[in-house]
C-alpha atoms as a PDB file:
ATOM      1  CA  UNK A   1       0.000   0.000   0.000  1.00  0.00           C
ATOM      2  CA  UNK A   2       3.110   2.184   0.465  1.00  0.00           C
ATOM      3  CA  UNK A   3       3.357   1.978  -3.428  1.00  0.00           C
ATOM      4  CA  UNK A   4       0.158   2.604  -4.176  1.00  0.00           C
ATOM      5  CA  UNK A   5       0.008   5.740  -1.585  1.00  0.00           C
ATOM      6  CA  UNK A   6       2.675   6.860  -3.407  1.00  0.00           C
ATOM      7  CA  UNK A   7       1.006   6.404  -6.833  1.00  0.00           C
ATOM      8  CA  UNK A   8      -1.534   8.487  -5.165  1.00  0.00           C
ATOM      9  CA  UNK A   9       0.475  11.495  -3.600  1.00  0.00           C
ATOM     10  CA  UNK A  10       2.083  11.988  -7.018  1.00  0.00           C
ATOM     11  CA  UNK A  11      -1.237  11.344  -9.539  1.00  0.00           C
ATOM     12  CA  UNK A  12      -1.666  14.658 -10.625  1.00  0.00           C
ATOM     13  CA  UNK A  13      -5.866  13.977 -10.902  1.00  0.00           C
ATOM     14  CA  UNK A  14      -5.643  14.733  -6.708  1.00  0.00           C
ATOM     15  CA  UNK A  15      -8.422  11.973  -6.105  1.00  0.00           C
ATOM     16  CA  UNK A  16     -10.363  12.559  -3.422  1.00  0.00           C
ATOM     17  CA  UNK A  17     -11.809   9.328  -1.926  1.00  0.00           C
ATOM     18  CA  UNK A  18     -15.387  10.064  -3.166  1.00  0.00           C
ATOM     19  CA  UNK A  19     -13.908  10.097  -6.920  1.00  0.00           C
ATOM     20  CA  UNK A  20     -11.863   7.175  -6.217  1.00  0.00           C
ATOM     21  CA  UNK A  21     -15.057   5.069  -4.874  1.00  0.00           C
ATOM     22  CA  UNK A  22     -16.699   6.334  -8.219  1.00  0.00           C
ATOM     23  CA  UNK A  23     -14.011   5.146 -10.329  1.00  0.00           C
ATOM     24  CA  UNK A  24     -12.774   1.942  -8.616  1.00  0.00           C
ATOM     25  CA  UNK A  25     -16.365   1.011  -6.985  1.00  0.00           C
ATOM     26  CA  UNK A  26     -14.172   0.180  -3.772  1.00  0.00           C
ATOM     27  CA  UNK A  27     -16.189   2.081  -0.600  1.00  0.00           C
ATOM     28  CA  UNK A  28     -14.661   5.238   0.746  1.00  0.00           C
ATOM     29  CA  UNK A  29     -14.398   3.680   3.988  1.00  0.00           C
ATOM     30  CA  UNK A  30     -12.442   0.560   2.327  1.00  0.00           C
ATOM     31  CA  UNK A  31      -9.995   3.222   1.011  1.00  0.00           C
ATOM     32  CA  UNK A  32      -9.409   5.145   3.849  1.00  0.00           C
ATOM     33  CA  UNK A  33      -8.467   1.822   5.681  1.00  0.00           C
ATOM     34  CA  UNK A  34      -6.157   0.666   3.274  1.00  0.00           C
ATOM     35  CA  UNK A  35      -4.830   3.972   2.891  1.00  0.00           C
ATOM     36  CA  UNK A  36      -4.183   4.493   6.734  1.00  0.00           C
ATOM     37  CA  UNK A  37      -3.269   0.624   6.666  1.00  0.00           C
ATOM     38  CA  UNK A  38      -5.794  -0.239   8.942  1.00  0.00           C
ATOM     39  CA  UNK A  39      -7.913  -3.447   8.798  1.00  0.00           C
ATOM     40  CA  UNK A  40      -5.239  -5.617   6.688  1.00  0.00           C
ATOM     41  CA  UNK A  41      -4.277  -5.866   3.111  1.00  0.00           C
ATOM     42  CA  UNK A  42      -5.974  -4.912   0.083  1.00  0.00           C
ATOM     43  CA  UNK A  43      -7.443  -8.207  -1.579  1.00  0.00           C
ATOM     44  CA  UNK A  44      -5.920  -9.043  -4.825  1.00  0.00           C
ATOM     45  CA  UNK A  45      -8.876  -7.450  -6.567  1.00  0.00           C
ATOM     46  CA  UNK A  46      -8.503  -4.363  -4.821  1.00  0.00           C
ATOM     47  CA  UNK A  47      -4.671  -3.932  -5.272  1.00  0.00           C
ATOM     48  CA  UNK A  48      -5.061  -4.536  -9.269  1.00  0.00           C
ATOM     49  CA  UNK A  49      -8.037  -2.160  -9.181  1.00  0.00           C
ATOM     50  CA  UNK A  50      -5.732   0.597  -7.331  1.00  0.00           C
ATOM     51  CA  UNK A  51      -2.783  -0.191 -10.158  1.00  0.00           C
ATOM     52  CA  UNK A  52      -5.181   0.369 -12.797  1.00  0.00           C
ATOM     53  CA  UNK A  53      -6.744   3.297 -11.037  1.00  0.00           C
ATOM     54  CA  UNK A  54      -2.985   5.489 -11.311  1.00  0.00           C
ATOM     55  CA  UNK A  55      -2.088   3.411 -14.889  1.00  0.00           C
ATOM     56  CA  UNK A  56       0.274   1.399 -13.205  1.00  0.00           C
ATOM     57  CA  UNK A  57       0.632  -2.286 -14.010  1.00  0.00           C
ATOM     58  CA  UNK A  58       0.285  -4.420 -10.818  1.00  0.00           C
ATOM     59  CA  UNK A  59       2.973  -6.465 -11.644  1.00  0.00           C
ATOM     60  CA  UNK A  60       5.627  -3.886 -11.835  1.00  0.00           C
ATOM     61  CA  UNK A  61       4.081  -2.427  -8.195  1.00  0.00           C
ATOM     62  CA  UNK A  62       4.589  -5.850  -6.354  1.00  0.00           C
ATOM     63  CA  UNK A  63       8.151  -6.071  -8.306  1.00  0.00           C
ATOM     64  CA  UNK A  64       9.239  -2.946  -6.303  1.00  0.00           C
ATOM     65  CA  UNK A  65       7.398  -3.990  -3.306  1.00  0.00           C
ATOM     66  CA  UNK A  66       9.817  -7.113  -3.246  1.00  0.00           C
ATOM     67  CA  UNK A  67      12.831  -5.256  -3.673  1.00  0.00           C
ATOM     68  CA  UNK A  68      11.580  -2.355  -0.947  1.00  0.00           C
ATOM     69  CA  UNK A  69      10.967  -5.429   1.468  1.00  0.00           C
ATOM     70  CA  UNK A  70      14.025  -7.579   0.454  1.00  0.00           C
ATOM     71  CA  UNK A  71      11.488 -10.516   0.180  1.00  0.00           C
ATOM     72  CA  UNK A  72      12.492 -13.026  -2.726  1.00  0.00           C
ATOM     73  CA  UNK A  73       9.813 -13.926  -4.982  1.00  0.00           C
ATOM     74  CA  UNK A  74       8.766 -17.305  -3.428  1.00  0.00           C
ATOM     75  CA  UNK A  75       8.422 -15.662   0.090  1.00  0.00           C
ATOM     76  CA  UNK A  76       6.193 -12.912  -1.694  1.00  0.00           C
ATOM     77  CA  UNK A  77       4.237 -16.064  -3.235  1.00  0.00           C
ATOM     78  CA  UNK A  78       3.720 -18.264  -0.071  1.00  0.00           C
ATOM     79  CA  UNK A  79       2.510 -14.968   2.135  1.00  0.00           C
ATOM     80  CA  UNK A  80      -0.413 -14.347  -0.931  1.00  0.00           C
ATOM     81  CA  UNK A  81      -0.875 -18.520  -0.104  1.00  0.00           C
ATOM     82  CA  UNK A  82      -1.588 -18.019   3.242  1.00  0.00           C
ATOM     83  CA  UNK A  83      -3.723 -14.936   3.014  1.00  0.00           C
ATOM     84  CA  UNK A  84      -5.751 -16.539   0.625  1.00  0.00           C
ATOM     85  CA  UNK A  85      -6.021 -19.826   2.543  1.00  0.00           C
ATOM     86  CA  UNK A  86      -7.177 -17.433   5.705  1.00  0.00           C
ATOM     87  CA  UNK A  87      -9.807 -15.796   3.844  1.00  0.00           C
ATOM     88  CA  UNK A  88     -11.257 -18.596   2.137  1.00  0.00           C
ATOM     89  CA  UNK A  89     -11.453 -20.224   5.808  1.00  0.00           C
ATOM     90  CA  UNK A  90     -13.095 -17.177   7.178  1.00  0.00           C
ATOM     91  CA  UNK A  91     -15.252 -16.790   4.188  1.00  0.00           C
ATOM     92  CA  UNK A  92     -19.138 -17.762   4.507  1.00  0.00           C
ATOM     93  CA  UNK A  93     -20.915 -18.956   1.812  1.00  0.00           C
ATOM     94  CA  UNK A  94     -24.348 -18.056   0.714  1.00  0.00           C
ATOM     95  CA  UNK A  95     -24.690 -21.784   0.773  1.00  0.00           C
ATOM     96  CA  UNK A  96     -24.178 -22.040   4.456  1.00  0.00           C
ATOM     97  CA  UNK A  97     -26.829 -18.978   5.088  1.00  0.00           C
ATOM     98  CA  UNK A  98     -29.488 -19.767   2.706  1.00  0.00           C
ATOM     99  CA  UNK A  99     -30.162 -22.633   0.744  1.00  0.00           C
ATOM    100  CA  UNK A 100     -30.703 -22.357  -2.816  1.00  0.00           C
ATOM    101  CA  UNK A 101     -34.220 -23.306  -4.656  1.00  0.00           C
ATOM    102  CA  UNK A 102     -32.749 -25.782  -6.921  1.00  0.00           C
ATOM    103  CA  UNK A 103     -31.230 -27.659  -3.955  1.00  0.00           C
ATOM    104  CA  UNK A 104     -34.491 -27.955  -2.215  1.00  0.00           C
ATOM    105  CA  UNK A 105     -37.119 -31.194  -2.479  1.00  0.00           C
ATOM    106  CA  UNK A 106     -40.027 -30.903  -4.434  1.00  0.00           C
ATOM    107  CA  UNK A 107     -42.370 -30.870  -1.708  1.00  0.00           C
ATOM    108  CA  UNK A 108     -40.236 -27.579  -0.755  1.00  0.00           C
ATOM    109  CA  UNK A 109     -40.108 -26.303  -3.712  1.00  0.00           C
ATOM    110  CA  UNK A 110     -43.812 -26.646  -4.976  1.00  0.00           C
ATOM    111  CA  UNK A 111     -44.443 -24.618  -1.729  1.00  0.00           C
ATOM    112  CA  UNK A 112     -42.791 -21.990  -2.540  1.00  0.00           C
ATOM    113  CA  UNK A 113     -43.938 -21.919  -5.659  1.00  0.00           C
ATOM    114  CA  UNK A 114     -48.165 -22.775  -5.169  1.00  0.00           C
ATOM    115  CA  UNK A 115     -49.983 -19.599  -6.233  1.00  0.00           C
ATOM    116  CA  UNK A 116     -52.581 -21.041  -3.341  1.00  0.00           C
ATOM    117  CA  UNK A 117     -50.264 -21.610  -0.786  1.00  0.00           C
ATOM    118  CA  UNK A 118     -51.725 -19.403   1.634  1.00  0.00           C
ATOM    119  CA  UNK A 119     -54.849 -20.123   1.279  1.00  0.00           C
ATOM    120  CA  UNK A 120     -54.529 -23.442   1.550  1.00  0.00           C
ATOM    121  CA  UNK A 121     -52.459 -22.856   5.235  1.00  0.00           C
ATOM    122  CA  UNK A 122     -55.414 -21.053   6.232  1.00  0.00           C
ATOM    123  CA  UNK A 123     -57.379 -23.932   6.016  1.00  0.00           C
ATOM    124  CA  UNK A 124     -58.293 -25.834   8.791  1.00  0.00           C
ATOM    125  CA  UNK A 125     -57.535 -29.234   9.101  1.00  0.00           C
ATOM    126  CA  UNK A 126     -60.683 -31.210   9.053  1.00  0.00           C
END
């Protein structure tokens, strides 16, 4: 993020965070954090978005990261392993929180699907 503050300081656009939401569709609060680097790393996604953003090619950025850090290239690759491997472990699915309608029985689905569904639960049992 040092780079990419960098990137920033010397853009001659002078972004403010509102016109860098617009253009990157990351929140300003999301860029203020990785700005200020609070609340961890920018995700891959973010970091090429932010390369793009100031015409920079996200390869050449982590290429001077590893020589400003001394890191060799493998060590550079197993730390993006790891971070990865974290967030997919800390990641919920939409699979866990809801199910979807094509994995539900028919019974299931047909009731959530009868135009006279609540009629007929309205009806008593008889």
């Amino acid at each position: 993020m040092q780079i990419i503050r960098e990137l920033r300081d010397e853009d001659p656009r002078h972004m403010s965070l509102r016109t860098m939401e617009k253009e990157t569709g990351i929140s300003r609060s999301r860029l203020d954090d990785l700005f200020h680097e609070r609340m961890g790393s920018p995700s891959l996604q973010e970091f090429v978005t932010l390369c793009m953003l100031f015409h920079q090619r996200a390869s050449a950025c982590l290429e001077e990261a590893m020589k400003n850090t001394g890191q060799s290239h493998g060590e550079i690759i197993d730390a993006a392993r790891a971070y990865e491997a974290r967030e997919r472990e800390s990641r919920i699915t939409d699979d866990l929180v809801e199910p979807r309608f094509e994995d539900l029985p028919p019974q299931e689905l047909a009731a959530n699907t009868d135009m006279n569904r609540d009629m007929e639960s309205e009806t008593p049992d008889e």
